[in-house]
Protein backbone atom coordinates (compact mmCIF):
# COMPACT_ATOMS: atom_id res chain seq x y z
CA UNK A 1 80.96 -84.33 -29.45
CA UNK A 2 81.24 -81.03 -29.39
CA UNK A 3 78.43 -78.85 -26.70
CA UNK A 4 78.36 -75.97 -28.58
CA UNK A 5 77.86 -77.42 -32.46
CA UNK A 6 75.11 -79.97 -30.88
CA UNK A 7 74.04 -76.93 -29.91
CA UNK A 8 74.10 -75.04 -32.93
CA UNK A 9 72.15 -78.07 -34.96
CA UNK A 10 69.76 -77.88 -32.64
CA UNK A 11 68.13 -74.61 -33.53
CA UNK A 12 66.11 -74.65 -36.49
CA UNK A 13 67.02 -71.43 -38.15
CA UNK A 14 69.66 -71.37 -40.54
CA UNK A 15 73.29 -70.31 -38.53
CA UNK A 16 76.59 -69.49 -40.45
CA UNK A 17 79.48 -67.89 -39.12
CA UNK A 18 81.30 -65.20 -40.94
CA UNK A 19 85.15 -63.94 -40.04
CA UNK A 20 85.76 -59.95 -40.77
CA UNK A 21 86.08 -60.41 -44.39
CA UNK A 22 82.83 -62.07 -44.77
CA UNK A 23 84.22 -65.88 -45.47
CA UNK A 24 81.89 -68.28 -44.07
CA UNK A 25 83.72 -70.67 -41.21
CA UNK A 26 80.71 -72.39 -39.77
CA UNK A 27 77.25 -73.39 -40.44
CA UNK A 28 74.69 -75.83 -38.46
CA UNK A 29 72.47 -78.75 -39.82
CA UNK A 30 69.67 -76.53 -40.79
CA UNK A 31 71.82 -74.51 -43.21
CA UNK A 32 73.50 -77.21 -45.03
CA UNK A 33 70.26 -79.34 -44.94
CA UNK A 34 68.70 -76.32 -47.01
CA UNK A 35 71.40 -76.22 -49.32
CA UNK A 36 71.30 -79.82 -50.41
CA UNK A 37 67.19 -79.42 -50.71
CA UNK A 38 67.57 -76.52 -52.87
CA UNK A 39 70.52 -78.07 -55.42
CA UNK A 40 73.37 -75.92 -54.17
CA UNK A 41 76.03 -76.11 -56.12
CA UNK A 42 79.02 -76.12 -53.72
CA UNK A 43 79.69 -78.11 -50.24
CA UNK A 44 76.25 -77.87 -48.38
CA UNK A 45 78.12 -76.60 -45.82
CA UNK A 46 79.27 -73.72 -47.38
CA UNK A 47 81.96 -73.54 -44.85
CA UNK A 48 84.95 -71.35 -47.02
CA UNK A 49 82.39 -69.43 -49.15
CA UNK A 50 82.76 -65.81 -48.89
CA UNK A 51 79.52 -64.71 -48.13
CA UNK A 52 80.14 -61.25 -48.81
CA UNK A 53 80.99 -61.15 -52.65
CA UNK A 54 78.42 -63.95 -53.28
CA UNK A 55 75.86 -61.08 -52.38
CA UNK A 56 78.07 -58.61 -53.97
CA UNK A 57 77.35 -60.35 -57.14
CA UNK A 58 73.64 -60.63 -56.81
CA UNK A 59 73.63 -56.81 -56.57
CA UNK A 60 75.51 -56.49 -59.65
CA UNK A 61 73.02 -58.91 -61.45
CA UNK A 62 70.43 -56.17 -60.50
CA UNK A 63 68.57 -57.72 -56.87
CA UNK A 64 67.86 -54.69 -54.26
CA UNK A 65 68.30 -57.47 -51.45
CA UNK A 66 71.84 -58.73 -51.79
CA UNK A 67 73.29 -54.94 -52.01
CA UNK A 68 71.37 -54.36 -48.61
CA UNK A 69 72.46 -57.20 -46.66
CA UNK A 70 76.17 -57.39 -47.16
CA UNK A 71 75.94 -53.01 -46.60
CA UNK A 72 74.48 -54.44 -43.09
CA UNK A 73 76.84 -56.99 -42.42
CA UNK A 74 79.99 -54.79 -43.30
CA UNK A 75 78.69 -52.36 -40.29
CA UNK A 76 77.81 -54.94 -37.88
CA UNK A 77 81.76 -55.87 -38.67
CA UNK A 78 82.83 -52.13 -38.56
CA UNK A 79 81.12 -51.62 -35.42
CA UNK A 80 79.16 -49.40 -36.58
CA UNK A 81 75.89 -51.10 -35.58
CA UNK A 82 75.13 -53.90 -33.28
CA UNK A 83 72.91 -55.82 -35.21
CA UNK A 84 71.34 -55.56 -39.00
CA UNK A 85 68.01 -57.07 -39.39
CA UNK A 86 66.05 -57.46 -42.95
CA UNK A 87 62.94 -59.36 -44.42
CA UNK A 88 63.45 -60.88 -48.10
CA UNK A 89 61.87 -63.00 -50.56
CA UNK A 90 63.64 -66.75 -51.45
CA UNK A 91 61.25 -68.02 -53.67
CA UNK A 92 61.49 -71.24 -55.78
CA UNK A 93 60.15 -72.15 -58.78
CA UNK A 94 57.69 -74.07 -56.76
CA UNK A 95 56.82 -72.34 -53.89
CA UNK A 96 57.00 -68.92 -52.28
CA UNK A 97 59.41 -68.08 -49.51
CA UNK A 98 60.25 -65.28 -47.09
CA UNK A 99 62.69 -65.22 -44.40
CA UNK A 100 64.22 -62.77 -41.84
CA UNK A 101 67.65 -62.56 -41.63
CA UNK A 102 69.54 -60.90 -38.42
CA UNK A 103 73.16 -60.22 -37.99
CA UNK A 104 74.63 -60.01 -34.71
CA UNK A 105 78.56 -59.35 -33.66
CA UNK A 106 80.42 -62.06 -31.40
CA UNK A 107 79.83 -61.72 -27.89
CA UNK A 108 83.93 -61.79 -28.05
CA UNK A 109 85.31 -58.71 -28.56
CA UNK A 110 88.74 -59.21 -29.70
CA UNK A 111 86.78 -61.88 -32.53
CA UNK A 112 85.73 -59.72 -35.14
CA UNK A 113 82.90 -62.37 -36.33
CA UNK A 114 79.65 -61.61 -37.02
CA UNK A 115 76.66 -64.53 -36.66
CA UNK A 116 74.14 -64.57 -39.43
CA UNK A 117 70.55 -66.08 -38.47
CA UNK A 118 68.25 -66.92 -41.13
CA UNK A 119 64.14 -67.92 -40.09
CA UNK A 120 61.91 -68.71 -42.08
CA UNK A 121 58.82 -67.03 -41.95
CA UNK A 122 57.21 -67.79 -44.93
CA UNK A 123 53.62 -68.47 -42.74
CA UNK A 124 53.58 -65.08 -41.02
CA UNK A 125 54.16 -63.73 -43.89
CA UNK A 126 51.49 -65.86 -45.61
CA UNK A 127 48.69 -65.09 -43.23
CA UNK A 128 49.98 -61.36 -43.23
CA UNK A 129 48.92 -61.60 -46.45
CA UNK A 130 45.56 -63.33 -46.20
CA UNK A 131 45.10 -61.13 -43.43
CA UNK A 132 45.50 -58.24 -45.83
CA UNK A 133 43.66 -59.25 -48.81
CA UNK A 134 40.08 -60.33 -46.28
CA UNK A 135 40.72 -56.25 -44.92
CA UNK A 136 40.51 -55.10 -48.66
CA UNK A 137 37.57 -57.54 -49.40
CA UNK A 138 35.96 -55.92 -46.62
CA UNK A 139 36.32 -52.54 -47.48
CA UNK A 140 35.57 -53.39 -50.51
CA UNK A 141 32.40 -54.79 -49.29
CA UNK A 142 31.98 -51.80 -46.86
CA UNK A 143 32.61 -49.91 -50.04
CA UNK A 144 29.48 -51.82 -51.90
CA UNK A 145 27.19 -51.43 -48.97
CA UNK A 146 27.93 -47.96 -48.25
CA UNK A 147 26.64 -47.12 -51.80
CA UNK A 148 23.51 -49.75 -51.85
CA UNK A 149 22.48 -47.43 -48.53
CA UNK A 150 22.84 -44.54 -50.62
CA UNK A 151 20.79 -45.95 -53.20
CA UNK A 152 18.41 -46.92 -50.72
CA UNK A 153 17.86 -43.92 -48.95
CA UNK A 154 17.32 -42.40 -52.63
CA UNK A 155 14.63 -45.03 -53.17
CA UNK A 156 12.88 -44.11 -49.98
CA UNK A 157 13.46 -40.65 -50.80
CA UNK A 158 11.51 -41.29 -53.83
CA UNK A 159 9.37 -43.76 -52.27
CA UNK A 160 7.88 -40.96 -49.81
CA UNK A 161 7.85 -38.07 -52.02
CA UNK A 162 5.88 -40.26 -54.18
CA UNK A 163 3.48 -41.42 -51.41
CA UNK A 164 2.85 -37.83 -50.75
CA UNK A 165 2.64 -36.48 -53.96
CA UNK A 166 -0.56 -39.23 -53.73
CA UNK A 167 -1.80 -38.17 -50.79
CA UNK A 168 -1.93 -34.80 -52.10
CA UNK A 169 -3.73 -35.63 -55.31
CA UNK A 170 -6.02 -37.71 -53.74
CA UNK A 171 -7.14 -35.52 -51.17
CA UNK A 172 -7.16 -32.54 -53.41
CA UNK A 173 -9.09 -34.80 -55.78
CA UNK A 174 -11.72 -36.04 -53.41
CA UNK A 175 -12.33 -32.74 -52.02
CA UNK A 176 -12.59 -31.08 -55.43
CA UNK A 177 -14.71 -33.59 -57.45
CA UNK A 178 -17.00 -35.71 -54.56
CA UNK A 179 -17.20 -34.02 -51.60
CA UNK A 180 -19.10 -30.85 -53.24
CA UNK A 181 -22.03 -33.46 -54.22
CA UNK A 182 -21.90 -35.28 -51.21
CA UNK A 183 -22.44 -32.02 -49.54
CA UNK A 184 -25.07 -30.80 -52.15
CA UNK A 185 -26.88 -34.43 -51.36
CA UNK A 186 -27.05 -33.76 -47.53
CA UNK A 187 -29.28 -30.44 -48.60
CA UNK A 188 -31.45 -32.20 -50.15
CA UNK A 189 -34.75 -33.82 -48.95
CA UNK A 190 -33.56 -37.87 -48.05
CA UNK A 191 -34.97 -40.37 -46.72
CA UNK A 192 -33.73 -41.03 -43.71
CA UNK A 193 -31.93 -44.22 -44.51
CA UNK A 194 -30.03 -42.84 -47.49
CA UNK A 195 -29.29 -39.62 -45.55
CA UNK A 196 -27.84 -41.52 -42.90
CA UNK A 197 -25.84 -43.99 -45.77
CA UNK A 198 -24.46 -40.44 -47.37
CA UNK A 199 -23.15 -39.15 -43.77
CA UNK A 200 -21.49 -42.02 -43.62
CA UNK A 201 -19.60 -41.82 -46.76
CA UNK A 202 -19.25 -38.03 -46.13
CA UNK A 203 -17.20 -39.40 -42.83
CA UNK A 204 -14.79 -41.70 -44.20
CA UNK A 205 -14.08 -39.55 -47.24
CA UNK A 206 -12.67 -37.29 -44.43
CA UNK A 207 -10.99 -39.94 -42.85
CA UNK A 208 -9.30 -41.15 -45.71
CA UNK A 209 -8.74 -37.69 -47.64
CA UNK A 210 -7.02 -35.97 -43.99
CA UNK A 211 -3.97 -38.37 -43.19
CA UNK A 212 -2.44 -35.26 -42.00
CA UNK A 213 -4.70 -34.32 -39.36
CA UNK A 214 -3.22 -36.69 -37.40
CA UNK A 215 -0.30 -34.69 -36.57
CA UNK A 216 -2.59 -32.17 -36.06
CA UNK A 217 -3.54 -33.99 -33.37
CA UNK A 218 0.02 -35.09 -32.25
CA UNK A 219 0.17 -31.28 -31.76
CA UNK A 220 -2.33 -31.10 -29.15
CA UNK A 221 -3.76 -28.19 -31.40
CA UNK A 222 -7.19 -28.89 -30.18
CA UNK A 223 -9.09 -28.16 -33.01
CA UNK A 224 -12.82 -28.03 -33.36
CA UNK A 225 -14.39 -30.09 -36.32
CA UNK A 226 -15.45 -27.15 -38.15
CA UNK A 227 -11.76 -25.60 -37.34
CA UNK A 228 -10.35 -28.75 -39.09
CA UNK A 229 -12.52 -28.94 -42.10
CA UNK A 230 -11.06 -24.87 -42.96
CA UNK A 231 -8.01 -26.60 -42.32
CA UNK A 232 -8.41 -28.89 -44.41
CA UNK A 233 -9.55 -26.38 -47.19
CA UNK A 234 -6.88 -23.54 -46.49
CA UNK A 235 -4.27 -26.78 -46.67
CA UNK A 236 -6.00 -27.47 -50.45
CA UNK A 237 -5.16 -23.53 -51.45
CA UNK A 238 -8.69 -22.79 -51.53
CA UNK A 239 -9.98 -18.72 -50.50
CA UNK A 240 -11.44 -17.87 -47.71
CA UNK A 241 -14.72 -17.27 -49.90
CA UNK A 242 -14.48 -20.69 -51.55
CA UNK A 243 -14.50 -22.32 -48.22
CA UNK A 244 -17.43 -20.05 -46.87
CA UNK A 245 -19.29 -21.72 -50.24
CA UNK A 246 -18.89 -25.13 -49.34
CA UNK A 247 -19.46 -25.09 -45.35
CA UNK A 248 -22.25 -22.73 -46.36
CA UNK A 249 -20.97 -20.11 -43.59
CA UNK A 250 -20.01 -16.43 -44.48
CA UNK A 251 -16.31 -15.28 -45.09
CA UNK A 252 -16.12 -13.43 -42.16
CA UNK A 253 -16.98 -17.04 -40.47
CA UNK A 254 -14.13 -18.40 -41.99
CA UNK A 255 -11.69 -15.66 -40.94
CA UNK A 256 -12.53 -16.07 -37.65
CA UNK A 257 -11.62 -20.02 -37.86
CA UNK A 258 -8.44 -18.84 -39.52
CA UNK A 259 -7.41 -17.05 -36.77
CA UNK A 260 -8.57 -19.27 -34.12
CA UNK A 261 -6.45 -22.00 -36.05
CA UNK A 262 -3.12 -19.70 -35.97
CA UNK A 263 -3.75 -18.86 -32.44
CA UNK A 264 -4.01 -23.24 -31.59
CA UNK A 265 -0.96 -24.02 -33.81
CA UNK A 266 0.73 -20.92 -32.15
CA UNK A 267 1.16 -19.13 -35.33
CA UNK A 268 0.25 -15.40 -33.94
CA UNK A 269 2.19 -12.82 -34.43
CA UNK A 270 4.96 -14.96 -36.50
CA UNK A 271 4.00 -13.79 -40.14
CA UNK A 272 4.33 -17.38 -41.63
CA UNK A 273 1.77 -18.42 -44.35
CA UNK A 274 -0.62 -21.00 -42.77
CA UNK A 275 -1.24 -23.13 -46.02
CA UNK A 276 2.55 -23.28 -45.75
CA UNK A 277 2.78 -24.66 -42.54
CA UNK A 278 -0.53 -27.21 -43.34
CA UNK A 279 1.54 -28.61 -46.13
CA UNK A 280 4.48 -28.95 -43.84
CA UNK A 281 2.59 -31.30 -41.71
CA UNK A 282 2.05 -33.65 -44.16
């Protein structure tokens, strides 16, 4: 038996042997195994087909493919090139296929032969695709989750706004509408059970209504009570004189606090508006 076609049956890609005018004059098991799987028409072997005008005629029937691969073999067997490679469909009706074919010259160089290698890749190309189609689902997914964080940073957006927005009411509410009677309570003449019941609820009104003293605070501004209750007040947009009314102290009082409170947040000299800032604290 012949070495070399044991050889050539051995490998599993599909081998045929083409002479300079493209006529086939040798194939190996796998190749004529194919052809009698897939209801060829002439000798499996294929061995006096001309190769060349069988893809000639597939271009003419209007397939890209065929017109490409016998332009590659014709300069592998020009010498123009040393060796034509190309990826192409072979689909059945039953199943999808993709194979690589490569064209080399004979090693011989008075032979003017060319070797044509046909592998099957139909898997690589198969889990190129899967491959593919999970990096699309995932930016498609990126895609969706991108734009549910958007959405959710709106939401918070909203979410704090809105908390604030209630913080400001409620403070400017409390302040407006309870405190003042609170206070006017604490004038009068108590006993000293229910004036010590009404301090009490005088001190967690504050509590409650100043969330944003604590940054105050975090600001190591230092700030005397009576400094934060003007505060407080000038934070509220009330006037200097409507703030002297409630701590029952005179304007110039509260002036003085005002400038003692610019001077702790370091506010001298820097012309900014100090209900401004308050607010920004919040």
């Amino acid at each position: 038996m012949n070495i070399y076609q044991v050889a050539l049956d051995s490998i599993s890609a599909h081998i045929a042997i083409l002479d300079e005018t493209g006529r086939i004059i040798e194939t190996n098991r796998a190749w004529q195994e194919f052809g009698s799987a897939n209801g060829i028409t002439v000798e499996p072997s294929c061995i006096g087909l001309n190769y060349l005008h069988t893809c000639d005629r597939a271009a003419k029937e209007g397939h890209s493919e065929p017109a490409v691969i016998a332009g590659g073999i014709r300069q592998v067997l020009s010498g123009e090139i040393e060796e034509f490679f190309i990826n192409y469909p072979c689909h059945s009706p039953t199943e999808e296929r993709w194979y690589a074919l490569r064209v080399v010259r004979f090693r011989d160089p008075e032979a003017k032969k060319v070797i044509l290698s046909h592998e099957n890749i139909t898997p690589l190309m198969q889990a190129h695709r899967n491959l593919a189609e999970k990096e699309q689902n995932l930016r498609e997914q990126a895609e969706k989750l991108e734009e549910s964080n958007i959405a959710l940073k709106v939401l918070l957006d909203h979410r704090q706004k809105d908390r604030i927005q209630l913080e400001e009411n409620m403070l400017a509410n409390t302040r407006t509408l309870v405190l003042p009677y609170v206070q006017q309570l604490m004038e009068t003449r108590l006993p000293k059970r229910e004036r010590y019941m009404v301090e009490i609820i005088e001190e967690r009104l504050n509590e409650i209504t100043s969330p944003f003293l604590n940054r105050l605070t975090s600001l190591n501004s230092f700030l005397t009570p009576q400094e934060i209750k003007v505060a407080v007040m000038v934070r509220e947009g009330r006037s200097s004189a409507e703030i002297a009314d409630v701590l029952m102290i005179t304007v110039s009082a509260i002036d003085f606090h005002r400038k003692q409170i610019r001077k702790k947040l370091g506010m001298t000299g820097s012309g900014r508006n100090l209900r401004s800032y308050l607010l920004s604290l919040g």
